[in-house]
C-alpha atoms as a PDB file:
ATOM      1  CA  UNK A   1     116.989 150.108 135.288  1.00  0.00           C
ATOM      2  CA  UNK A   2     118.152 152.890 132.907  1.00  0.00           C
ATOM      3  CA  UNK A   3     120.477 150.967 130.735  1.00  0.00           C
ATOM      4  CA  UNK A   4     121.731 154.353 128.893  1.00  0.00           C
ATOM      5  CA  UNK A   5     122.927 156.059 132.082  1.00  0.00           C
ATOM      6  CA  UNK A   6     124.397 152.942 134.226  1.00  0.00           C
ATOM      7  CA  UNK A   7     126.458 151.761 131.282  1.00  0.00           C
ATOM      8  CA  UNK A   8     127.533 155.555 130.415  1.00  0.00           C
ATOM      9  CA  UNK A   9     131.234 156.230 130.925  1.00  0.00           C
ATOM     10  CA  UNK A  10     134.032 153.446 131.191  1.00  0.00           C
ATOM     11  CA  UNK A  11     133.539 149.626 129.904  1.00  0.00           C
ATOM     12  CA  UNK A  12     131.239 147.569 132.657  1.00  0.00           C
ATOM     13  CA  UNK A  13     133.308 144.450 133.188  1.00  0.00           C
ATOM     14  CA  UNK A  14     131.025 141.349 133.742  1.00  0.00           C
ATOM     15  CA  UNK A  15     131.029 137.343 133.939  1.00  0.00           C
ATOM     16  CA  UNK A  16     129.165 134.448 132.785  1.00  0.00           C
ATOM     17  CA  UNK A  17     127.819 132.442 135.439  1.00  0.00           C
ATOM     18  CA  UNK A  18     126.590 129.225 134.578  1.00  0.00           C
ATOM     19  CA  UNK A  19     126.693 127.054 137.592  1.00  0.00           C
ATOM     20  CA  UNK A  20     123.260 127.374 139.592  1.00  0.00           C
ATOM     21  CA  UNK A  21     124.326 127.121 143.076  1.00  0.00           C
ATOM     22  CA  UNK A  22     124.061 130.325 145.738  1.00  0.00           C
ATOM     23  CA  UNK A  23     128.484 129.913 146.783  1.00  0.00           C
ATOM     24  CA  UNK A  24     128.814 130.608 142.829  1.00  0.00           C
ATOM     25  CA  UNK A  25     126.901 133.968 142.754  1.00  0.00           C
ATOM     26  CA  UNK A  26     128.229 135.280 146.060  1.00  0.00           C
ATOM     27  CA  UNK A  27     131.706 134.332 145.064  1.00  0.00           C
ATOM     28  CA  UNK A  28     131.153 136.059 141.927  1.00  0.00           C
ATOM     29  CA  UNK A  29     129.678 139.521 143.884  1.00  0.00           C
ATOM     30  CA  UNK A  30     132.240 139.412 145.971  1.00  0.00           C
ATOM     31  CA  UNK A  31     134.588 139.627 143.183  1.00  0.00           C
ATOM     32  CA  UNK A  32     133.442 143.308 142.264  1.00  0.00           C
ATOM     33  CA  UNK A  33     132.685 142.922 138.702  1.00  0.00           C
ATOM     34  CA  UNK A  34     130.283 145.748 137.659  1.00  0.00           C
ATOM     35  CA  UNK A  35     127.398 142.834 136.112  1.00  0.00           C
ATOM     36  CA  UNK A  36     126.520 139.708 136.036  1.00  0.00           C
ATOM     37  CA  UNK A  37     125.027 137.365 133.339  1.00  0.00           C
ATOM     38  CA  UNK A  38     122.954 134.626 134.939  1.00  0.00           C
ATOM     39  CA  UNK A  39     122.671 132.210 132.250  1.00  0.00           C
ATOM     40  CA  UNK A  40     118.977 130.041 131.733  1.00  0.00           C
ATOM     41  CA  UNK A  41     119.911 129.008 128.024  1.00  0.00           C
ATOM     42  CA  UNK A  42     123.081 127.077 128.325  1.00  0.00           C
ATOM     43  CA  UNK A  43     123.909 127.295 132.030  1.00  0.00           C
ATOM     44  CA  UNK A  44     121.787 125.474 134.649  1.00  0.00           C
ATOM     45  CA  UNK A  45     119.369 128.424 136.121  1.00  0.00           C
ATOM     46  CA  UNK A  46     115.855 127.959 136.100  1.00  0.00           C
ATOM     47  CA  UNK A  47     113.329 130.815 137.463  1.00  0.00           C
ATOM     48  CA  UNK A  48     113.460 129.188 140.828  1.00  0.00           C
ATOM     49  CA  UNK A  49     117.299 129.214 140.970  1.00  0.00           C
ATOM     50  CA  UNK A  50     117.379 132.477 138.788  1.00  0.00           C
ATOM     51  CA  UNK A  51     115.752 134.216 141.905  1.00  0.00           C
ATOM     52  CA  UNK A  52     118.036 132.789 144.258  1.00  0.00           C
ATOM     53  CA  UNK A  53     120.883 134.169 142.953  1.00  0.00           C
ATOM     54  CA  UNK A  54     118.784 137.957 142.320  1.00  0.00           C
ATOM     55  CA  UNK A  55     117.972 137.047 145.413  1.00  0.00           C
ATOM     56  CA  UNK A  56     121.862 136.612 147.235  1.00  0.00           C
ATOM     57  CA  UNK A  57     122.958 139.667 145.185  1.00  0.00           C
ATOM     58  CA  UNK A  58     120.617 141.995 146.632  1.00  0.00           C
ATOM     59  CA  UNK A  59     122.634 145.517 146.676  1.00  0.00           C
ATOM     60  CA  UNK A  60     125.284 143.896 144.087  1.00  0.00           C
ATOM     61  CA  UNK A  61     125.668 144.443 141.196  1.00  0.00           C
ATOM     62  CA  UNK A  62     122.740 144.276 138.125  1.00  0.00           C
ATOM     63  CA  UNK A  63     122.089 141.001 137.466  1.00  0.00           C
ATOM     64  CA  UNK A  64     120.849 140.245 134.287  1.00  0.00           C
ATOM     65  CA  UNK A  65     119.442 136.589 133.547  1.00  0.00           C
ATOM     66  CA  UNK A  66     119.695 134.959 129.803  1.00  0.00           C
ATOM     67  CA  UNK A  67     116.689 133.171 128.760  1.00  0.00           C
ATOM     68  CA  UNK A  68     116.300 129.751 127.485  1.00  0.00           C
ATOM     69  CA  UNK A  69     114.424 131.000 124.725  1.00  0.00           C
ATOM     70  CA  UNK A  70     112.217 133.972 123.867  1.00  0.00           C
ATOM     71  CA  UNK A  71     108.397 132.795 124.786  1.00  0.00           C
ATOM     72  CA  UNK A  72     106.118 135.130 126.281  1.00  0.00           C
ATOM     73  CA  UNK A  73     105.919 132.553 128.927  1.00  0.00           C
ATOM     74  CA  UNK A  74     109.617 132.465 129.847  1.00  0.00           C
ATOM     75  CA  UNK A  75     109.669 136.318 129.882  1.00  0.00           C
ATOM     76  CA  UNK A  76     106.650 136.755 132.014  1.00  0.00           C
ATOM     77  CA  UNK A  77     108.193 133.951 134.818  1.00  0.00           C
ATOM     78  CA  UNK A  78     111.848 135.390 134.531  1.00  0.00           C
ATOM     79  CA  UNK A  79     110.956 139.482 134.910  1.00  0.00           C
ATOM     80  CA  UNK A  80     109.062 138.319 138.015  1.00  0.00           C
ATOM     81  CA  UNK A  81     112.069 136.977 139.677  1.00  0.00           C
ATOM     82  CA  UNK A  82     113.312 140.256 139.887  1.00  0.00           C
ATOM     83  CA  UNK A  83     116.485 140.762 138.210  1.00  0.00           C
ATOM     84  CA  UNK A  84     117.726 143.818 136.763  1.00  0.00           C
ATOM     85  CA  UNK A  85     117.084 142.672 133.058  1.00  0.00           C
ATOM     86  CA  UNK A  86     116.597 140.024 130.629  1.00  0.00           C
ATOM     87  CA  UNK A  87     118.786 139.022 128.105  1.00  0.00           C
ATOM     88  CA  UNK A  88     116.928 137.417 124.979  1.00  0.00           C
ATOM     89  CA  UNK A  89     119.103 135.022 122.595  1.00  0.00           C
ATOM     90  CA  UNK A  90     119.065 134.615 118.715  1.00  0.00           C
ATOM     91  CA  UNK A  91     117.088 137.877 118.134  1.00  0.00           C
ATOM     92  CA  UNK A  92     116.924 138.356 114.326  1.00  0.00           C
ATOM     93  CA  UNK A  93     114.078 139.878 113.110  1.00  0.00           C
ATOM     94  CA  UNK A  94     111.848 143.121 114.184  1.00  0.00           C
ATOM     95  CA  UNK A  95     108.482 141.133 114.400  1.00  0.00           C
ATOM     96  CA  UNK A  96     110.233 138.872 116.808  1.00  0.00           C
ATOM     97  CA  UNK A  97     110.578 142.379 118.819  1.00  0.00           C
ATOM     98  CA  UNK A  98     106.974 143.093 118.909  1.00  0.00           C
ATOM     99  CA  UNK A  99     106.014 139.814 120.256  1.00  0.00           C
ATOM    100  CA  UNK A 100     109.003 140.659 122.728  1.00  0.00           C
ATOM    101  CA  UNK A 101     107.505 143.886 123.584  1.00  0.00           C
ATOM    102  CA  UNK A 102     103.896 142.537 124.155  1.00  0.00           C
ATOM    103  CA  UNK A 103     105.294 140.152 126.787  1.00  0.00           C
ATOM    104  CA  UNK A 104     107.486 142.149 128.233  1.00  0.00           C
ATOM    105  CA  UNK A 105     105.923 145.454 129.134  1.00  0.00           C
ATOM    106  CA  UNK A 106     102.547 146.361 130.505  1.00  0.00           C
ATOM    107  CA  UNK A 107      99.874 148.207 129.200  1.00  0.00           C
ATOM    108  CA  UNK A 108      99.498 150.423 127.419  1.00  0.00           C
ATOM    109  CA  UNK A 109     102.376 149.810 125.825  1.00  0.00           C
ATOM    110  CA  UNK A 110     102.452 145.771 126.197  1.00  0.00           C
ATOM    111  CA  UNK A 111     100.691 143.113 127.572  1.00  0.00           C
ATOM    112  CA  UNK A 112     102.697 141.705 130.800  1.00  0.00           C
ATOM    113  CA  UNK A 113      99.901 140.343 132.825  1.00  0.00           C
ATOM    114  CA  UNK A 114      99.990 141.065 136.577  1.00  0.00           C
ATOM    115  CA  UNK A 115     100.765 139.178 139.606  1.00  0.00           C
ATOM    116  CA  UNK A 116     102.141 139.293 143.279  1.00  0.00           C
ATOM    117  CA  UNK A 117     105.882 138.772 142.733  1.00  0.00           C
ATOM    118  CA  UNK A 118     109.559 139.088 143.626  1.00  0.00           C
ATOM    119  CA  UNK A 119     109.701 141.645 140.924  1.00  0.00           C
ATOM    120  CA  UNK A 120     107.824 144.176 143.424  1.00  0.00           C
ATOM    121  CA  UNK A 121     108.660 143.265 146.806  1.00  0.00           C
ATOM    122  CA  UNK A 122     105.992 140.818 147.090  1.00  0.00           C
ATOM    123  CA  UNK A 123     103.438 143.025 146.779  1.00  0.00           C
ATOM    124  CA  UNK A 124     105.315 145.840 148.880  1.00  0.00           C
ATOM    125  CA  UNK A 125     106.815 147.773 145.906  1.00  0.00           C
ATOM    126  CA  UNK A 126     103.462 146.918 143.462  1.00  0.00           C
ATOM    127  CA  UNK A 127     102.288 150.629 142.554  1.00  0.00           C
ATOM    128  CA  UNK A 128     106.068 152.004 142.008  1.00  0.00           C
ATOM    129  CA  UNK A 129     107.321 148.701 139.954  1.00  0.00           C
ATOM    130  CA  UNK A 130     103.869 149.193 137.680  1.00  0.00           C
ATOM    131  CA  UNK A 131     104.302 153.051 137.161  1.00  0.00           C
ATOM    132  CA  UNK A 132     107.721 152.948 135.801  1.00  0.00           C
ATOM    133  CA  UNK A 133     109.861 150.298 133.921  1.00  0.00           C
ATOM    134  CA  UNK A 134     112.686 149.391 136.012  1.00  0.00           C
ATOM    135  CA  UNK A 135     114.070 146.394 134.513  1.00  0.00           C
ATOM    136  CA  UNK A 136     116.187 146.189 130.723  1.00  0.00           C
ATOM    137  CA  UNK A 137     115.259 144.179 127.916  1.00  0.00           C
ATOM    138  CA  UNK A 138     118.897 142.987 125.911  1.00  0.00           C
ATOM    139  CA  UNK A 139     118.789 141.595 123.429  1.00  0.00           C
ATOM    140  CA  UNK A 140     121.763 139.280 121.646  1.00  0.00           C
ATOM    141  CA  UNK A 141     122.676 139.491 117.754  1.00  0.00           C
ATOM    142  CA  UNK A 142     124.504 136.413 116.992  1.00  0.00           C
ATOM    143  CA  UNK A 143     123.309 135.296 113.379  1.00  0.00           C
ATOM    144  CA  UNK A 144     123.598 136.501 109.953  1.00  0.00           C
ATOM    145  CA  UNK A 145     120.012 136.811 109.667  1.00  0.00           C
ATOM    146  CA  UNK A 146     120.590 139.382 113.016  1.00  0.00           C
ATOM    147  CA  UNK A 147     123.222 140.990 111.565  1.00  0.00           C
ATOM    148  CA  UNK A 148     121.574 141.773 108.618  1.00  0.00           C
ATOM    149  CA  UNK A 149     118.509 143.397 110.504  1.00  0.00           C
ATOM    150  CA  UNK A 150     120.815 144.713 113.220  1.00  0.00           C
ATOM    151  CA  UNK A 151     119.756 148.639 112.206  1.00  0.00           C
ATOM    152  CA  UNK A 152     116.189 147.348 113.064  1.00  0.00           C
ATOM    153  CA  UNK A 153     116.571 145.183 115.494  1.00  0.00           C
ATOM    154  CA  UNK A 154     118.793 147.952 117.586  1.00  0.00           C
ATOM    155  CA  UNK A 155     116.025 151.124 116.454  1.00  0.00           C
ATOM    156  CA  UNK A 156     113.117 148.935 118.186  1.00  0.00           C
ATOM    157  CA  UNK A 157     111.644 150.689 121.184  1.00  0.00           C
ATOM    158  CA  UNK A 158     111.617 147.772 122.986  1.00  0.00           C
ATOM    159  CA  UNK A 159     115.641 147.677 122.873  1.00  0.00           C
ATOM    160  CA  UNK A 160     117.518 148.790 125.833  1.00  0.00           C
ATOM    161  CA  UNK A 161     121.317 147.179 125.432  1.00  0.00           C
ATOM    162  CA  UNK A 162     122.644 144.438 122.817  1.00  0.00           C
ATOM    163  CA  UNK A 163     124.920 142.015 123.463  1.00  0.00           C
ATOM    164  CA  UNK A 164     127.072 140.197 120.549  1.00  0.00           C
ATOM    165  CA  UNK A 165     127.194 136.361 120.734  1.00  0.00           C
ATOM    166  CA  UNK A 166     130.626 135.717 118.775  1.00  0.00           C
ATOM    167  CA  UNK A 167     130.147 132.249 119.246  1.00  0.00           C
ATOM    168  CA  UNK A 168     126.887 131.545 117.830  1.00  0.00           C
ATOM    169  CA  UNK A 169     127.842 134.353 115.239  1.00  0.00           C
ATOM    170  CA  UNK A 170     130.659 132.115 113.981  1.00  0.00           C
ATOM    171  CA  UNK A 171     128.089 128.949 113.938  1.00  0.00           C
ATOM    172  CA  UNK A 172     125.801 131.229 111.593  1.00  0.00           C
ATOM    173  CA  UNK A 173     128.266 131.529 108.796  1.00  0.00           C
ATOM    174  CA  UNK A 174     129.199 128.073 109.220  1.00  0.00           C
ATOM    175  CA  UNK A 175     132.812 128.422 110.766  1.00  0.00           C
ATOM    176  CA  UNK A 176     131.998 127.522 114.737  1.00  0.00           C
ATOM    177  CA  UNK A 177     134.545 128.870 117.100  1.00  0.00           C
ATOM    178  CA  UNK A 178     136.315 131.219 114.429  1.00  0.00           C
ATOM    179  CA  UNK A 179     135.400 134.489 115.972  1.00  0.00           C
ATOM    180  CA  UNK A 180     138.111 136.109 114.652  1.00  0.00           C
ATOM    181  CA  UNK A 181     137.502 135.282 111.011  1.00  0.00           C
ATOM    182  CA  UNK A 182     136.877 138.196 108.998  1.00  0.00           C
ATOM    183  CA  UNK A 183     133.425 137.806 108.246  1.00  0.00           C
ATOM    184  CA  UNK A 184     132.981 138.136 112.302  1.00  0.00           C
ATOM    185  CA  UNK A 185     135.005 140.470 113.006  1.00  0.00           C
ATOM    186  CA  UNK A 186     133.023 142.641 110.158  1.00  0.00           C
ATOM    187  CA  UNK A 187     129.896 141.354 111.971  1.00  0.00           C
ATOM    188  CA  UNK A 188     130.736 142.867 115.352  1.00  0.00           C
ATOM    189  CA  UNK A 189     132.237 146.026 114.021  1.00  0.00           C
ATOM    190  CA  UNK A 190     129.477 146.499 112.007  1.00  0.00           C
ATOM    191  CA  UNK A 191     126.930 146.108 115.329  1.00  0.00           C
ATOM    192  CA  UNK A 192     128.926 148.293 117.314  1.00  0.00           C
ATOM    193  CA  UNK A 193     128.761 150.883 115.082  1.00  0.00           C
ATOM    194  CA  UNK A 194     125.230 150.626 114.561  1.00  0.00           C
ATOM    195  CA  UNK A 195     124.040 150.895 118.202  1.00  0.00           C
ATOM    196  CA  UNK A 196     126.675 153.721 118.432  1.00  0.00           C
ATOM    197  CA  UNK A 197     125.135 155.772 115.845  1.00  0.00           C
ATOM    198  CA  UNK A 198     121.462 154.632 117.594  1.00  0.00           C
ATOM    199  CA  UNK A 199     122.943 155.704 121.258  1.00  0.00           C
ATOM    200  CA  UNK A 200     122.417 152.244 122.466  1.00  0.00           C
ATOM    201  CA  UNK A 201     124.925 150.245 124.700  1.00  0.00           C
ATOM    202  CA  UNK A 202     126.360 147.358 123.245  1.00  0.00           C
ATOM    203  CA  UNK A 203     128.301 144.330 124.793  1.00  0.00           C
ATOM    204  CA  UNK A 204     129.645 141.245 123.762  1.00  0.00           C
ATOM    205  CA  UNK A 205     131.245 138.023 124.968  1.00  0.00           C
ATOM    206  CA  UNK A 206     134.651 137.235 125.365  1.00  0.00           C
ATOM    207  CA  UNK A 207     136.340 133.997 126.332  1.00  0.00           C
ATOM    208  CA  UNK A 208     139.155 135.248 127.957  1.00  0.00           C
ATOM    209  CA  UNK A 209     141.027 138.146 129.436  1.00  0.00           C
ATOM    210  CA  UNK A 210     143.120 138.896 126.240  1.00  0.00           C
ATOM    211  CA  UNK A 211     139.870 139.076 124.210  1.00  0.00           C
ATOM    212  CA  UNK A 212     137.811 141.329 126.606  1.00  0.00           C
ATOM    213  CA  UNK A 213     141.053 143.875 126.304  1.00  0.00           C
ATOM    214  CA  UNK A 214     140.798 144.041 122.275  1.00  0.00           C
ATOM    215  CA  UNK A 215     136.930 144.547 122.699  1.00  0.00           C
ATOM    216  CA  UNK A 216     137.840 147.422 125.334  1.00  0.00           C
ATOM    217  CA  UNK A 217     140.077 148.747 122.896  1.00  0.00           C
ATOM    218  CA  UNK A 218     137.218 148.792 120.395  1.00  0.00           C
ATOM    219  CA  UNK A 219     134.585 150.383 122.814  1.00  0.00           C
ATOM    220  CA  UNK A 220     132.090 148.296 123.605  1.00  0.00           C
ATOM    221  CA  UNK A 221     130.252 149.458 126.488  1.00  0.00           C
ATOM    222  CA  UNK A 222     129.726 146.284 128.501  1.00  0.00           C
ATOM    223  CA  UNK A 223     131.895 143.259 128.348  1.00  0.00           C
ATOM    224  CA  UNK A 224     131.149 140.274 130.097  1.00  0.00           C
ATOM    225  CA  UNK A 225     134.640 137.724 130.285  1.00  0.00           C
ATOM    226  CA  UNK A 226     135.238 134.101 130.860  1.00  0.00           C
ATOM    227  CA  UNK A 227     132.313 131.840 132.753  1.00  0.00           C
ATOM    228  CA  UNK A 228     132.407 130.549 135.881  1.00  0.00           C
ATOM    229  CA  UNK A 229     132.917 126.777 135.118  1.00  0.00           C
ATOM    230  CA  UNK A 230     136.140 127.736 132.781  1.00  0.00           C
ATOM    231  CA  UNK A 231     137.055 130.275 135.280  1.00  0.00           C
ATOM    232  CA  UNK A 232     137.502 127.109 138.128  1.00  0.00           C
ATOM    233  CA  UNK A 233     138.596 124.671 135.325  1.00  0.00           C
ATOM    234  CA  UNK A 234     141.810 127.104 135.002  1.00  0.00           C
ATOM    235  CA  UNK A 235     142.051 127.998 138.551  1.00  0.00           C
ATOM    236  CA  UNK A 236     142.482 124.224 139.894  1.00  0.00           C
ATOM    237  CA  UNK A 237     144.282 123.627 137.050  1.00  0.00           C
ATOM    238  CA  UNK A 238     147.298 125.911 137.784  1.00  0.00           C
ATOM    239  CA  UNK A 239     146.755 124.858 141.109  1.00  0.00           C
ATOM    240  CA  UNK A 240     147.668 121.110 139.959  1.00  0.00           C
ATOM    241  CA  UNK A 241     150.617 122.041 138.381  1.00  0.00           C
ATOM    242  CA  UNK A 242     151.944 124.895 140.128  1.00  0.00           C
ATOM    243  CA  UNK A 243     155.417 122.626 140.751  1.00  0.00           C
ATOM    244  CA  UNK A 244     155.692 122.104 137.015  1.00  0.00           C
END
């Protein structure tokens, strides 16, 4: 998909879903956010279950699937699923990029070996998914070491969106969970404006509603709140109590 031109114009509100099961996804269409996250690192999705969900959001909207890692293995199984995009975690250094690019794109310009997938209709799309690249490659900054090469990291050709992982930011300079401590906030600032400068879309994580309005305020392009298994956790639990 072109990344630059669907996330043009006002912030793309998206969730985290974590919870591999087809009610989850639909549920979560139906729900008109603008993306979703299908998440292989720390939810439960696998390639089989990734497609599934592509799969049951057919004419939703992009789907973009996190990877458990970044092996050229895992990218070659999850792009032929057929999702709109792959996210790639813990990106930190340009030469992890090239070995990115190689798996991710075919020749000339990579080396994404060929077969009869999802990706392409099954065969029915094969000529038309080969001759262009319709699918983006996102990539998340969430280290020191990333944030240090984030003006690399964001320049590479292979680069279509980045996504800020707060979280795992905060882990990297050895104060988990403080994602408002100064030396992330200065972390994510300092990304954003980076991939503004470069003219590419930028996103970032945010646990809750109050969050995703601060990183609105700030102009991030795409901002993907709460996860599905918090999302239910709160849901029930106001449920339970609504006589307190």
């Amino acid at each position: 998909m072109d990344m630059a031109t669907w996330a043009s114009g006002p912030v793309k509100i998206g969730t985290l879903l974590s919870i591999d099961h087809p009610a989850v996804v639909e549920i979560a269409r139906l729900a008109g956010f603008d993306w979703l996250w299908i998440d292989g690192e720390h939810g439960s999705f696998n390639e089989v279950s990734a497609a599934t969900a592509c799969a049951i959001n057919a004419g939703g909207p992009p789907a973009f699937v996190r990877l458990p890692d970044r092996s050229p293995t895992s990218i070659k199984r999850f792009l032929d699923i057929g999702c709109d995009g792959i996210i790639l975690p813990q990106v930190s250094s340009p030469e992890e990029l090239d070995v990115v690019e190689r798996a991710a794109l075919y020749p000339p310009r990579g080396e994404r070996s060929i077969g009869l997938t999802r990706a392409h209709g099954y065969g029915l799309r094969f000529a038309e998914y080969l001759s262009r690249k319709s699918y983006a490659i996102i990539i998340q900054i969430e280290s020191v070491a990333g944030v240090e090469n984030a003006a690399a990291l964001i320049a590479h050709p292979v680069v279509d969106a980045v996504i800020i992982g707060p979280y795992d930011l905060s882990s990297s300079f050895g104060i988990p969970g403080q994602v408002d401590s100064p030396q992330v906030a200065s972390s994510i600032a300092s990304v954003l404006g980076l991939c503004k400068q470069a003219g590419k879309r930028c996103g970032i994580f945010a646990a809750a509603a109050e969050k995703a309005r601060a990183y609105a305020q700030m102009n991030f392009d795409l901002i993907a709140v709460g996860l599905d298994a918090t999302t239910l956790l709160a849901g029930f639990t106001a449920l339970r109590n609504c006589l307190s």
